[in-house]
Every structure is written in C-alpha cells, then in structure tokens.
PDB file of N, CA and C in Angstrom:
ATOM      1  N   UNK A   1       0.839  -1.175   0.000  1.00  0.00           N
ATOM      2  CA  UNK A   1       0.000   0.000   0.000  1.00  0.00           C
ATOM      3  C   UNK A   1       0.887   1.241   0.000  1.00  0.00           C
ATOM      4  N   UNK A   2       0.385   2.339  -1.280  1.00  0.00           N
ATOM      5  CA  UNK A   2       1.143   3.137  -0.865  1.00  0.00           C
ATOM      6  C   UNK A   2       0.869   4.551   0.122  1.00  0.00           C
ATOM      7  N   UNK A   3       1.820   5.034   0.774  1.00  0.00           N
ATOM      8  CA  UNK A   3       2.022   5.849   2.181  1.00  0.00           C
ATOM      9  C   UNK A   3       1.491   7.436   1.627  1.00  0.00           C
ATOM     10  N   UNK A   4       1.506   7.373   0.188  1.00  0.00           N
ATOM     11  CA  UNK A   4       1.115   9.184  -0.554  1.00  0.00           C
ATOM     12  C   UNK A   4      -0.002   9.473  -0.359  1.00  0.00           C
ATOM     13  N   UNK A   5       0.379  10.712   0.238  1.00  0.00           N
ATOM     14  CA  UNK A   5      -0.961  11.679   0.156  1.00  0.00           C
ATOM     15  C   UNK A   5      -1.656  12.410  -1.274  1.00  0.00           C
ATOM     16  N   UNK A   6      -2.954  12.247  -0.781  1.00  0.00           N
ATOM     17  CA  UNK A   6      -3.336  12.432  -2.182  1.00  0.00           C
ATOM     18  C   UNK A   6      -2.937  14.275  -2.998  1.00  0.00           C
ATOM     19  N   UNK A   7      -2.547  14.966  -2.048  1.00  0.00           N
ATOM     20  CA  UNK A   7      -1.629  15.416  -2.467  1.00  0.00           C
ATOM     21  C   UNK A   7      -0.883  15.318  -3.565  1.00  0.00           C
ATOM     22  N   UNK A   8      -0.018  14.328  -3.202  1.00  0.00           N
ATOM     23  CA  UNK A   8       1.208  14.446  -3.722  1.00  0.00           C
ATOM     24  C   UNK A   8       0.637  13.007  -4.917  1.00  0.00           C
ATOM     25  N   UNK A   9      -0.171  12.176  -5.066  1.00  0.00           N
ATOM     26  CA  UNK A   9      -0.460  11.770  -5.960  1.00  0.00           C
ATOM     27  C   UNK A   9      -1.099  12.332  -7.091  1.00  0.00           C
ATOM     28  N   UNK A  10      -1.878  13.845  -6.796  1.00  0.00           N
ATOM     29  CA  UNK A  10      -2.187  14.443  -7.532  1.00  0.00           C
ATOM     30  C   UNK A  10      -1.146  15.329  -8.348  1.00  0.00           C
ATOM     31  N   UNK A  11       0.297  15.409  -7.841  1.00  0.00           N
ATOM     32  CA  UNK A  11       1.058  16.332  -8.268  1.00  0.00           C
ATOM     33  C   UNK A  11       1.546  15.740  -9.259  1.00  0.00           C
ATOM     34  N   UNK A  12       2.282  13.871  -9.094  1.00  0.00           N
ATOM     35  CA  UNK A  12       3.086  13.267 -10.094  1.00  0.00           C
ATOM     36  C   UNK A  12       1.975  13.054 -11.095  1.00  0.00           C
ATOM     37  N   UNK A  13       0.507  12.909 -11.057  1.00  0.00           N
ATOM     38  CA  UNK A  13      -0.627  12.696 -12.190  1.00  0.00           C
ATOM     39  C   UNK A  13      -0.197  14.029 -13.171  1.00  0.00           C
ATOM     40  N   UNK A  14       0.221  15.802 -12.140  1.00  0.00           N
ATOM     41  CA  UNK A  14       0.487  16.813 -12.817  1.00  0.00           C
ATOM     42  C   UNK A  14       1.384  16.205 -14.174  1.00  0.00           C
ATOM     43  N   UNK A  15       2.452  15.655 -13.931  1.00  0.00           N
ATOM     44  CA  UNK A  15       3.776  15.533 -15.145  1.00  0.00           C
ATOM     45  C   UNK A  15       3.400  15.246 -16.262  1.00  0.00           C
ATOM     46  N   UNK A  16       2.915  13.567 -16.087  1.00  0.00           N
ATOM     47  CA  UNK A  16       2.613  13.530 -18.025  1.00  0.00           C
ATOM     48  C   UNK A  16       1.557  14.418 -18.369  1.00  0.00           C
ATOM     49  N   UNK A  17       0.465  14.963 -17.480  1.00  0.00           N
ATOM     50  CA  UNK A  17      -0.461  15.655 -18.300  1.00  0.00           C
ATOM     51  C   UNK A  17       0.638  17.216 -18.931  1.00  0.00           C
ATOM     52  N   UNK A  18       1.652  17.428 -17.978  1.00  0.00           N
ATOM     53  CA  UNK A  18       2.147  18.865 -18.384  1.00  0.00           C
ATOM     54  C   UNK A  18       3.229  18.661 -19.713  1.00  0.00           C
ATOM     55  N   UNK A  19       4.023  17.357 -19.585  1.00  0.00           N
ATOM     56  CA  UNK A  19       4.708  16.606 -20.025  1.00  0.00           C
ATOM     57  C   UNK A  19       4.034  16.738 -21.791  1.00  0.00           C
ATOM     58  N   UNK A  20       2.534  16.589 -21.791  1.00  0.00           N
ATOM     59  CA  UNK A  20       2.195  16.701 -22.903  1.00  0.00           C
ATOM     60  C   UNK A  20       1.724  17.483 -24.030  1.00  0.00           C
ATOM     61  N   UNK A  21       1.246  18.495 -22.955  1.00  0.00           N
ATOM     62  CA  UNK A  21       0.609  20.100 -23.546  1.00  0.00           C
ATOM     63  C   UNK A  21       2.430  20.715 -23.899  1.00  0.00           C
ATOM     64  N   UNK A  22       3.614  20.279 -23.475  1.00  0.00           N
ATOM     65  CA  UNK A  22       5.254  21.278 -23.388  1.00  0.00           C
ATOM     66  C   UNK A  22       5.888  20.369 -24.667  1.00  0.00           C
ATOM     67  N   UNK A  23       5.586  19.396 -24.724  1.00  0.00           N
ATOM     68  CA  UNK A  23       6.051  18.493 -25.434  1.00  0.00           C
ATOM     69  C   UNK A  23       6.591  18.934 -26.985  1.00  0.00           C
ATOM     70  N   UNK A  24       5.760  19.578 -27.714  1.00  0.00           N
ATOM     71  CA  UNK A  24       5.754  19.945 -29.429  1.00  0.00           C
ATOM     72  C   UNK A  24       6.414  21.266 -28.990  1.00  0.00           C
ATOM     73  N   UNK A  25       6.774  22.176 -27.537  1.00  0.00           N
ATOM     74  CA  UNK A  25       6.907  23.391 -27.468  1.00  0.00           C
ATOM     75  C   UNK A  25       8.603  23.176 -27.472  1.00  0.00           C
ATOM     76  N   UNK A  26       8.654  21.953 -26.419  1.00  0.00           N
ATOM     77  CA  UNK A  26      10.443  21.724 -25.736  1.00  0.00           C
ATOM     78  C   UNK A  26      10.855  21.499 -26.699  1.00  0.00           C
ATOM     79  N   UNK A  27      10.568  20.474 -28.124  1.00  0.00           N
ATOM     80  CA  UNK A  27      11.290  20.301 -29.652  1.00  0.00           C
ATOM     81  C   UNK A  27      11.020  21.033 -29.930  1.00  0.00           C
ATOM     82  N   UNK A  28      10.306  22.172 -30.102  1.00  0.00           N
ATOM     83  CA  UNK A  28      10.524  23.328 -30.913  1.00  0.00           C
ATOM     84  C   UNK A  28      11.829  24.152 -30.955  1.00  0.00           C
ATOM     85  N   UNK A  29      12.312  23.834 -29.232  1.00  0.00           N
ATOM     86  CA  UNK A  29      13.304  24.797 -29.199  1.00  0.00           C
ATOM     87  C   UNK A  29      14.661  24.419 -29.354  1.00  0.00           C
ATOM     88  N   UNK A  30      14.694  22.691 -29.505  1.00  0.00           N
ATOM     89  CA  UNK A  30      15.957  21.636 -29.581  1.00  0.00           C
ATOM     90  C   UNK A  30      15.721  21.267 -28.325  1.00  0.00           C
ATOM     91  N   UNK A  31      15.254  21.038 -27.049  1.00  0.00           N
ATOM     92  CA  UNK A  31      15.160  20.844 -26.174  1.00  0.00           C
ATOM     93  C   UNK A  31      14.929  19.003 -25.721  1.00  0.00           C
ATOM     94  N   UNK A  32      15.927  18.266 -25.314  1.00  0.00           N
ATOM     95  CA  UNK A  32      15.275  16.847 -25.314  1.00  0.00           C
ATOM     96  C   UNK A  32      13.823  16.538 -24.239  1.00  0.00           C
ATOM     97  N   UNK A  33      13.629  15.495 -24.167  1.00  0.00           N
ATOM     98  CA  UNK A  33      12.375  14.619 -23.124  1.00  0.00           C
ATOM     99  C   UNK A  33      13.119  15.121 -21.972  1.00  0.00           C
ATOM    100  N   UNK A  34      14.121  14.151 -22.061  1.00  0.00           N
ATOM    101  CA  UNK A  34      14.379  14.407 -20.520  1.00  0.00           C
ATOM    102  C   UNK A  34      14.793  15.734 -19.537  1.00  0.00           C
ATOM    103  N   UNK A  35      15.521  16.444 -20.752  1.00  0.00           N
ATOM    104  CA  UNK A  35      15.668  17.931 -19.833  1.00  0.00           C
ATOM    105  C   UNK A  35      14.171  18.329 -19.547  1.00  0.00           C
ATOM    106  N   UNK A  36      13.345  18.678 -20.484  1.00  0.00           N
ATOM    107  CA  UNK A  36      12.266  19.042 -20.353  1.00  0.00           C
ATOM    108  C   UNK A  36      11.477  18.347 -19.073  1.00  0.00           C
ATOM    109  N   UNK A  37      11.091  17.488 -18.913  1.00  0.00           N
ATOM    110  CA  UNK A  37      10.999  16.002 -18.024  1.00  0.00           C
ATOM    111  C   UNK A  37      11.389  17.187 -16.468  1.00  0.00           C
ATOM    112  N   UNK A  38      12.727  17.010 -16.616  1.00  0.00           N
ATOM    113  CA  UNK A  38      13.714  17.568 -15.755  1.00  0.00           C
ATOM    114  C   UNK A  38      12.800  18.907 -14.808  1.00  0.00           C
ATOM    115  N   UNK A  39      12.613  19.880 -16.012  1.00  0.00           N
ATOM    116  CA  UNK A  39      12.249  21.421 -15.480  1.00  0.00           C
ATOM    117  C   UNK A  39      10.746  21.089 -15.029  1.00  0.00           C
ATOM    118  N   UNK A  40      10.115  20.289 -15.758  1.00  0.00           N
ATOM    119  CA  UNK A  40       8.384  20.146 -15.562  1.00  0.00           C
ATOM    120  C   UNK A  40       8.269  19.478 -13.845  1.00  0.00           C
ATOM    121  N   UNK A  41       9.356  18.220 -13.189  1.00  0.00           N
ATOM    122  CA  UNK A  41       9.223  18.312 -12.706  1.00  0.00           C
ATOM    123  C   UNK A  41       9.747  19.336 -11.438  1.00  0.00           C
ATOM    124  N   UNK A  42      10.701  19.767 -11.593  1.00  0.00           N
ATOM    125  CA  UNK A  42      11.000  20.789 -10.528  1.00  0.00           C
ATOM    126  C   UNK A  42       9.847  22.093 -10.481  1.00  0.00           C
ATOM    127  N   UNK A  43       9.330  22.130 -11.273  1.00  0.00           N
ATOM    128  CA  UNK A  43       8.364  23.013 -11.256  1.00  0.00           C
ATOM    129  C   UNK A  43       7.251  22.641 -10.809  1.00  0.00           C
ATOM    130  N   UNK A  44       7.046  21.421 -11.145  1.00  0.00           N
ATOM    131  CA  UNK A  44       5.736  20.661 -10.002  1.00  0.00           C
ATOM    132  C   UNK A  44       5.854  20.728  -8.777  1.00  0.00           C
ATOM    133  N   UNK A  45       7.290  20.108  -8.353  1.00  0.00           N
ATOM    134  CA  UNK A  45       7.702  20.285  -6.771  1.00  0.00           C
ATOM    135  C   UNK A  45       7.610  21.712  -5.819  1.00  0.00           C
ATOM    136  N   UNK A  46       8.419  22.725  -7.243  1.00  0.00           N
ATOM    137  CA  UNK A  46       7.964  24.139  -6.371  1.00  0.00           C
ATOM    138  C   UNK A  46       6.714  24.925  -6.480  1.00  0.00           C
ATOM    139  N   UNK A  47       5.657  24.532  -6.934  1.00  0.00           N
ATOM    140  CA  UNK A  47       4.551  24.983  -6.975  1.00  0.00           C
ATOM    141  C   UNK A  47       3.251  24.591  -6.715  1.00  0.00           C
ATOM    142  N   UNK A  48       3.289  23.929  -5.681  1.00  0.00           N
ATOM    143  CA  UNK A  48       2.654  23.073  -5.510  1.00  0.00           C
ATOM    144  C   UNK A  48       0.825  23.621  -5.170  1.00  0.00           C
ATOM    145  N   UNK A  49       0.690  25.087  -5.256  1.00  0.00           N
ATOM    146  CA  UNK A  49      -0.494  25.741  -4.649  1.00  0.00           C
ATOM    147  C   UNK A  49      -0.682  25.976  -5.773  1.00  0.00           C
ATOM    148  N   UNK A  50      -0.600  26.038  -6.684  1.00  0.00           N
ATOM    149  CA  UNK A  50      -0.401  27.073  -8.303  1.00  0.00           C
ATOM    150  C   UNK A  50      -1.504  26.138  -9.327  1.00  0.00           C
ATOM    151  N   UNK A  51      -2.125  26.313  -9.661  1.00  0.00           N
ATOM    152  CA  UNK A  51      -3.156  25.801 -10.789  1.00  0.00           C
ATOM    153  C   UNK A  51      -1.991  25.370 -12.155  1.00  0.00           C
ATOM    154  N   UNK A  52      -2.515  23.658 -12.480  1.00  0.00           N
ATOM    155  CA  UNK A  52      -2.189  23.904 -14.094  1.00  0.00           C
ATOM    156  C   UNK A  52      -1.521  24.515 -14.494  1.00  0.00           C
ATOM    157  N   UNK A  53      -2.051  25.607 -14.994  1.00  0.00           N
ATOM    158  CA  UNK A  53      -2.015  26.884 -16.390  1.00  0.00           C
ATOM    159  C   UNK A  53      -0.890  27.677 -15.675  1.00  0.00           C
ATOM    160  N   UNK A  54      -0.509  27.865 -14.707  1.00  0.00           N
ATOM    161  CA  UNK A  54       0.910  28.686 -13.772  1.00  0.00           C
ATOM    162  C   UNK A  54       1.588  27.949 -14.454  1.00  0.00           C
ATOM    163  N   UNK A  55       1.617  26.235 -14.055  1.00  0.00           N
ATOM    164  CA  UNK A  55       2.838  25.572 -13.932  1.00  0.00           C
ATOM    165  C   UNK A  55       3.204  25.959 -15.061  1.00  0.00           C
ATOM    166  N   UNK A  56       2.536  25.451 -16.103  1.00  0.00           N
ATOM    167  CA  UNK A  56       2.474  25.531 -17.412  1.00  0.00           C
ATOM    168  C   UNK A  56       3.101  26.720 -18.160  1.00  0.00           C
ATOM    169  N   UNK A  57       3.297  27.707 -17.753  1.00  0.00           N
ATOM    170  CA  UNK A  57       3.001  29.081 -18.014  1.00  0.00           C
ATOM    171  C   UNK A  57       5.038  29.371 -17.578  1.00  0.00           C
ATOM    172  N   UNK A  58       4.997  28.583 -16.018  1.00  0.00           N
ATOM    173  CA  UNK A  58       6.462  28.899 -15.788  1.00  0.00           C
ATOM    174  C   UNK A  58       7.365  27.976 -16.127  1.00  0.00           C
ATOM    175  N   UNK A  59       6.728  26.369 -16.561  1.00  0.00           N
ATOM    176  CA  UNK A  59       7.484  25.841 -17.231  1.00  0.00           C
ATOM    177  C   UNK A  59       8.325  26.097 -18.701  1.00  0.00           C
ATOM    178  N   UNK A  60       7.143  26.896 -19.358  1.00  0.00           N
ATOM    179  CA  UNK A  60       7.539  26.995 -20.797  1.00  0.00           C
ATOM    180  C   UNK A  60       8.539  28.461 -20.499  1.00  0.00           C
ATOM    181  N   UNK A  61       8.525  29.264 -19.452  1.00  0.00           N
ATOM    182  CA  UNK A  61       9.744  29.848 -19.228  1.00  0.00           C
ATOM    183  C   UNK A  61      10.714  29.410 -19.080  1.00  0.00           C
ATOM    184  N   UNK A  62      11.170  28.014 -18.164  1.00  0.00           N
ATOM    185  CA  UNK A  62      12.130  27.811 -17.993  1.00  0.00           C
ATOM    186  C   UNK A  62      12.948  27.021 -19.167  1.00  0.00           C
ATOM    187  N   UNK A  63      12.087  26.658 -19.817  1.00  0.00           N
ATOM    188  CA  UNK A  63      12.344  25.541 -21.013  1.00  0.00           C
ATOM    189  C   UNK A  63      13.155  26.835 -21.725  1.00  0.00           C
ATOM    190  N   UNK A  64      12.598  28.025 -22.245  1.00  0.00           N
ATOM    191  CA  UNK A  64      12.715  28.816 -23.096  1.00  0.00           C
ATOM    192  C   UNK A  64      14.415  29.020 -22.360  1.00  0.00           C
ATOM    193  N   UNK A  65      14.455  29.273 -21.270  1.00  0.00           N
ATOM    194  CA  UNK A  65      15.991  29.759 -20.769  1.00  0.00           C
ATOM    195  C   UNK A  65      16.809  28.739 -20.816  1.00  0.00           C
ATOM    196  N   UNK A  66      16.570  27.568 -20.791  1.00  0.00           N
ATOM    197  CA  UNK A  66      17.277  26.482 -20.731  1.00  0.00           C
ATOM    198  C   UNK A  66      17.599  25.822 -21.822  1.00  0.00           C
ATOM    199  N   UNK A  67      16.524  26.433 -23.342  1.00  0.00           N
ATOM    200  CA  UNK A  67      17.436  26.567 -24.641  1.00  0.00           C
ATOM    201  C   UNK A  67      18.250  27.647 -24.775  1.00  0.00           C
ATOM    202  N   UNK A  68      18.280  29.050 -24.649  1.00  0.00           N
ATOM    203  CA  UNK A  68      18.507  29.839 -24.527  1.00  0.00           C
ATOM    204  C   UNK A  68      20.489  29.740 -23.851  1.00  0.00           C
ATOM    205  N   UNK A  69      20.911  28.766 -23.295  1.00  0.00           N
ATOM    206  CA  UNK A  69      21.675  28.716 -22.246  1.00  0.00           C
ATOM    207  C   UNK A  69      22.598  27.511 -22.880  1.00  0.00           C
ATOM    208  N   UNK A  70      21.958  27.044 -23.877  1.00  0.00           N
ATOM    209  CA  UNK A  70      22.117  25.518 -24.754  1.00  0.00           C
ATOM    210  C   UNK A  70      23.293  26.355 -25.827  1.00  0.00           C
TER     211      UNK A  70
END
C-alpha cells in the first residue's frame, strides 16, 4: 500500500499531463524529453499551490531559458 498523500499523488498525475501540452513546445526549441521532463518536474515540486495553467506558463519559461543557455 502506498504511504502518498493524495496530495502528492495528484502532483506526479500533474507531469505527463504537463509533459504533454510542453512536449511539441520543448522540440521546438531543440530541447530533449528528458531535460524538459527535468524542469516540468522541478516546477511541479515548487509549486505546488499554483493551478495547471501557472505551472504551465512557468514551465515553458524555464524551457525557453534552458534553450537559450544551450
């Protein structure tokens, strides 16, 4: 049985759904799965009060800096 709060089961459900709306955005920019992967989840972890459309919103920032930096 697992010990997660539904919380936090609701957060890792966050990834592939965010994982998929960033997906056609992160190759747009040369960006692989896994970096992308990478920022979507640290951004899940630090935002954990934030609706969706935030994460979403500050993920595709960080993606953008993290080609940007490439």
């Amino acid at each position: 049985m697992s010990a997660e709060t539904p919380e936090a089961q609701r957060e890792w459900a966050t990834i592939p759904y965010m994982m998929r709306r960033l997906d056609g955005f992160a190759r747009g920019l040369g960006l692989d799965e896994a970096t992308a992967r990478r920022i979507v989840e640290q951004v899940v972890a630090d935002m954990p009060l934030h609706t969706d459309d935030e994460r979403v919103e500050w993920a595709r920032n960080w993606l953008l800096a993290a080609a940007s930096a490439e």
